[in-house]
N, C-alpha and C. Protein backbone atom coordinates (compact mmCIF):
# COMPACT_ATOMS: atom_id res chain seq x y z
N UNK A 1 -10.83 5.06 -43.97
CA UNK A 1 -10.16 4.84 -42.70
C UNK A 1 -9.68 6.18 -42.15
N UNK A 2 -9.84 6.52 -40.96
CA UNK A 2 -9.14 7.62 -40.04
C UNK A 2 -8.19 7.45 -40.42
N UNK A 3 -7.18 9.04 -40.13
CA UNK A 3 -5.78 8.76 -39.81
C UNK A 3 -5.95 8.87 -38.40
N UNK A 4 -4.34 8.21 -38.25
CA UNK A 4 -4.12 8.52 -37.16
C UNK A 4 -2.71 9.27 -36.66
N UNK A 5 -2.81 10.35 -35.65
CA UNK A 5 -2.00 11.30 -36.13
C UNK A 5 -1.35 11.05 -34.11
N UNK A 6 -0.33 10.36 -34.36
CA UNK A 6 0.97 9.96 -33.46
C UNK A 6 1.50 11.89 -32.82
N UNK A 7 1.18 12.02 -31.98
CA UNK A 7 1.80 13.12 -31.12
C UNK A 7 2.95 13.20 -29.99
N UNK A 8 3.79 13.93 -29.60
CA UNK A 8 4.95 13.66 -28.92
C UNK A 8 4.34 15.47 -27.84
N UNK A 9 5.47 15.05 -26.55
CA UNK A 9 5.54 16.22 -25.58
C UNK A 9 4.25 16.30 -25.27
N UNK A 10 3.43 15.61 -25.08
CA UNK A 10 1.83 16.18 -24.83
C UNK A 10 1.88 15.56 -23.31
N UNK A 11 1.57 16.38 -22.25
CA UNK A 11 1.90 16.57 -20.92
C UNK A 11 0.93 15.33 -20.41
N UNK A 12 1.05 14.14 -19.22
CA UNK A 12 -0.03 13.90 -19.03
C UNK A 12 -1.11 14.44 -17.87
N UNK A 13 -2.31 14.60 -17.55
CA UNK A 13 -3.05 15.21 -16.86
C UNK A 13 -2.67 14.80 -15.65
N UNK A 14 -3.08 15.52 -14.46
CA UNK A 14 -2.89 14.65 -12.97
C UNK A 14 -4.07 14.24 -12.35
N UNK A 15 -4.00 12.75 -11.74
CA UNK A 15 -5.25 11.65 -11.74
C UNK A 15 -6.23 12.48 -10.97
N UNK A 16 -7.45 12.59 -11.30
CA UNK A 16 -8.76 12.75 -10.94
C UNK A 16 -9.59 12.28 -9.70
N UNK A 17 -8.57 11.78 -9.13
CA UNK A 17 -8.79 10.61 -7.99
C UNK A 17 -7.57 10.80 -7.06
N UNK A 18 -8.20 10.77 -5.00
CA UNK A 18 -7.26 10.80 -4.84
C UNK A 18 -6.03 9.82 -4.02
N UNK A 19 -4.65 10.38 -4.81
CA UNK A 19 -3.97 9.58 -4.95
C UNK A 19 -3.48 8.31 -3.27
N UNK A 20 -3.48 9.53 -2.31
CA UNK A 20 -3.06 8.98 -1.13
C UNK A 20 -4.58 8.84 -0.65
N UNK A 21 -4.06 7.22 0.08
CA UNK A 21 -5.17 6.65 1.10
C UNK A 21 -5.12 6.94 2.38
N UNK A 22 -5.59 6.31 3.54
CA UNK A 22 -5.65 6.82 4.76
C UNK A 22 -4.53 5.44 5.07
N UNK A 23 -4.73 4.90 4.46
CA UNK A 23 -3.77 3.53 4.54
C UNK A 23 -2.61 3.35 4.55
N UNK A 24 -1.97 4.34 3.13
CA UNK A 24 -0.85 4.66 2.83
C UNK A 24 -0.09 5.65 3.34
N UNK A 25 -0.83 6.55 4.16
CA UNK A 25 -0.72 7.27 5.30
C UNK A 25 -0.13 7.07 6.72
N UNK A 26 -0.89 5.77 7.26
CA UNK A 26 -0.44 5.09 8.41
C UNK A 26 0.74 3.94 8.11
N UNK A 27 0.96 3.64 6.76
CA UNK A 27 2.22 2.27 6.70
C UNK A 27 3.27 3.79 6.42
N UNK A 28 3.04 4.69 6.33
CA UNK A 28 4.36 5.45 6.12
C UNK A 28 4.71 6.15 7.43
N UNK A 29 4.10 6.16 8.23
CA UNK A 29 4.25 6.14 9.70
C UNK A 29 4.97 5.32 10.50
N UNK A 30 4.57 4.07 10.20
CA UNK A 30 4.84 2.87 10.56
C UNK A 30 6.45 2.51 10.48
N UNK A 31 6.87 2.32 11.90
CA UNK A 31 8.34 1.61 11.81
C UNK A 31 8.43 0.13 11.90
N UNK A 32 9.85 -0.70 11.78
CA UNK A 32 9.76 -2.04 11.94
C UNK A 32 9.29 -2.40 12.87
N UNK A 33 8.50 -3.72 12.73
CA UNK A 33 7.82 -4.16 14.54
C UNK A 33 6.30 -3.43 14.97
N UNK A 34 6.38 -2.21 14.29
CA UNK A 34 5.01 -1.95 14.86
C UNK A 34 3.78 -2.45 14.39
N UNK A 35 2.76 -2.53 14.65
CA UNK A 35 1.11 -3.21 14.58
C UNK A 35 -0.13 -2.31 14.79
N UNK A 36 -1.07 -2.27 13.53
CA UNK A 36 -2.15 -1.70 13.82
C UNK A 36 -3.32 -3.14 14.17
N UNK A 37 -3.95 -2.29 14.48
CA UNK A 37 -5.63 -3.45 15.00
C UNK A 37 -6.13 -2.70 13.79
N UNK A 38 -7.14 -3.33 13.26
CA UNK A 38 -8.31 -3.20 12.20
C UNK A 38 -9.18 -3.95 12.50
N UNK A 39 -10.64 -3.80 12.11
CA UNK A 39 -12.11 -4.31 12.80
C UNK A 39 -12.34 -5.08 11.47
N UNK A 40 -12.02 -4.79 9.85
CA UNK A 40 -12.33 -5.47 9.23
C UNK A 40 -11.53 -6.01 8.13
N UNK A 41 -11.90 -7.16 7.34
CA UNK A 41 -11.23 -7.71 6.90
C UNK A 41 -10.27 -6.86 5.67
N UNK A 42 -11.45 -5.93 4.61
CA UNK A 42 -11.00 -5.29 3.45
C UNK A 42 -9.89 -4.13 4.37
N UNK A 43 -9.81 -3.72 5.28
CA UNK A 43 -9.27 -3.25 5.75
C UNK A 43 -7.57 -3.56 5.92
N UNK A 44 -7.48 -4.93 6.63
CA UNK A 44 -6.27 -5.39 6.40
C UNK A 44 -5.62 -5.81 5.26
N UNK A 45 -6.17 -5.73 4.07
CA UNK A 45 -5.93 -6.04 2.51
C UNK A 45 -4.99 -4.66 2.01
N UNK A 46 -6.03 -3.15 2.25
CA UNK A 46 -5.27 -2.34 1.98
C UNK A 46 -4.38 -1.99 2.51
N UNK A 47 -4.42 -2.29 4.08
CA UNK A 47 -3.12 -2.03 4.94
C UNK A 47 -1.81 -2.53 4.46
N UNK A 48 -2.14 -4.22 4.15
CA UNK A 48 -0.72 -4.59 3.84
C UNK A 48 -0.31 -4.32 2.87
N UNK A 49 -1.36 -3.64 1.77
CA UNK A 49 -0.57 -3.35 0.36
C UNK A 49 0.52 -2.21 0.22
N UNK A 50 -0.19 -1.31 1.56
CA UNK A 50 0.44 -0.11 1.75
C UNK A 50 1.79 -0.37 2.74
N UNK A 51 1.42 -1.27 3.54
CA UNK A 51 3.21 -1.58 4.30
C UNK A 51 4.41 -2.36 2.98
N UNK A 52 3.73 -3.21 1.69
CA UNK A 52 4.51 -3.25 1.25
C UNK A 52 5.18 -3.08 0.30
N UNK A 53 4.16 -1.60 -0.25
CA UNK A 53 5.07 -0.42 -0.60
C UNK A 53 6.05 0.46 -0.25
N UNK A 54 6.28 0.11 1.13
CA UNK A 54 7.02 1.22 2.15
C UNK A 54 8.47 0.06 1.84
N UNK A 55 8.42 -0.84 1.60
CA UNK A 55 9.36 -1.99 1.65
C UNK A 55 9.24 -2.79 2.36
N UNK A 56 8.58 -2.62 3.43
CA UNK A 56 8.25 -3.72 5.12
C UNK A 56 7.92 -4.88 4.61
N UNK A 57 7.80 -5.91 5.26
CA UNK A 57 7.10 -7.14 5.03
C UNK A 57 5.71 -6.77 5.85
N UNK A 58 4.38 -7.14 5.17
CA UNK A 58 3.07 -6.78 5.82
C UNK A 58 2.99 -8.38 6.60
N UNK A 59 2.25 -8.64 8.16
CA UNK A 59 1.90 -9.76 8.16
C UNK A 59 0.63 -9.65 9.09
N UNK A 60 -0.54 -10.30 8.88
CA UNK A 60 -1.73 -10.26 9.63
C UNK A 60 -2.00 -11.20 10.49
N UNK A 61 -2.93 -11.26 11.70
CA UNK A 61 -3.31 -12.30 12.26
C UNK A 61 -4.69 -11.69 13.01
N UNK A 62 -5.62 -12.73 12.73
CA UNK A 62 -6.82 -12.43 13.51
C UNK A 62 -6.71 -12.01 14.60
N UNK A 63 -7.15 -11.14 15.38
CA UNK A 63 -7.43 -11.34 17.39
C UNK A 63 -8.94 -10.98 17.66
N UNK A 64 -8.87 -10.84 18.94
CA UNK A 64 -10.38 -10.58 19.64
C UNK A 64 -11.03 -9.50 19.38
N UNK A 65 -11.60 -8.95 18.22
CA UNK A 65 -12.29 -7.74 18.64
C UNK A 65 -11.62 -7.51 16.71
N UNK A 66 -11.12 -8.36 16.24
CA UNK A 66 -10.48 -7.94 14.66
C UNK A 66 -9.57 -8.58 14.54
N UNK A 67 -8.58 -7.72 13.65
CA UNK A 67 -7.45 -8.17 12.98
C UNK A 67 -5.90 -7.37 13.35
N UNK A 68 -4.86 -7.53 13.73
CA UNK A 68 -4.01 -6.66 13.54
C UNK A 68 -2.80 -7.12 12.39
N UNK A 69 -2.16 -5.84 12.35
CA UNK A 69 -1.68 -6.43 10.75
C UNK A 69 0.04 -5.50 11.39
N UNK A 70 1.35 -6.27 11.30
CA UNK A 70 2.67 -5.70 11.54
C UNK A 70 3.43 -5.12 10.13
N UNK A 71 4.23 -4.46 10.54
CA UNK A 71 4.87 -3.63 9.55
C UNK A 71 6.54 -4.75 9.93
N UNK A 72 6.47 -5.93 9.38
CA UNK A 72 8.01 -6.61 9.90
C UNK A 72 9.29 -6.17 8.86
N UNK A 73 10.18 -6.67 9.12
CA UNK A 73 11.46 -6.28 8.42
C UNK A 73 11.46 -7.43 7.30
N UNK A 74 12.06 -6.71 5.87
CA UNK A 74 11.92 -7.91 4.74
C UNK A 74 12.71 -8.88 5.15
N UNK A 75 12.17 -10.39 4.54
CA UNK A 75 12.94 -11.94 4.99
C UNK A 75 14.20 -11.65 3.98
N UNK A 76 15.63 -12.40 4.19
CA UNK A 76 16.56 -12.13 4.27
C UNK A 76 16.40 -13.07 2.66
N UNK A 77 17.12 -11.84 1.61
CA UNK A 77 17.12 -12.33 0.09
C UNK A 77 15.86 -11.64 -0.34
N UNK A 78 14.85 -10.55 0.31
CA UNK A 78 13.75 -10.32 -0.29
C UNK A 78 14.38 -9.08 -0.63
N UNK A 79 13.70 -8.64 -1.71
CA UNK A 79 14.00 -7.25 -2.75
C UNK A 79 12.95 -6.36 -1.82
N UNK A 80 13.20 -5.27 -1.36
CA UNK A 80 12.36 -4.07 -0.82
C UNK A 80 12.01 -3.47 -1.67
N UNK A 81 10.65 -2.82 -1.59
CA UNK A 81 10.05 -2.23 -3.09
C UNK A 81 10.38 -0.58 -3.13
């Protein structure tokens, strides 16, 4: 059997990948009340993940021509992230 040899202080690397989206970019822009349009669906998925990291409440609704997705204020008793 290997040993196995348990190490401490060993730095970790920085991710290889990058970290900020174009997504996470525009919800940190984003104040209460405001609304982007998006043309597609995967689109509004990452949007709202990124408004509700900012703390916002994300909310979407289809329209003519796509989707737009609001940056609202958290519902009252919700934990902001």
């Amino acid at each position: 059997m290997d040993t196995v040899i348990i190490e401490h202080d060993v730095p970790v690397p920085a991710p290889s990948y990058r970290s900020t989206s174009k997504w996470k970019e525009v919800a940190a822009r984003m104040r209460e009340g405001d609304s982007v349009k998006v043309h597609n669906n995967s689109h509004v998925g990452s949007l709202m993940g990124a408004i509700k990291c900012t703390g916002l409440r994300p909310l979407s609704r289809k329209v003519d021509g796509g989707f737009r997705v609001w940056a609202l204020a958290p519902k009252e008793g919700q934990i902001a992230a």
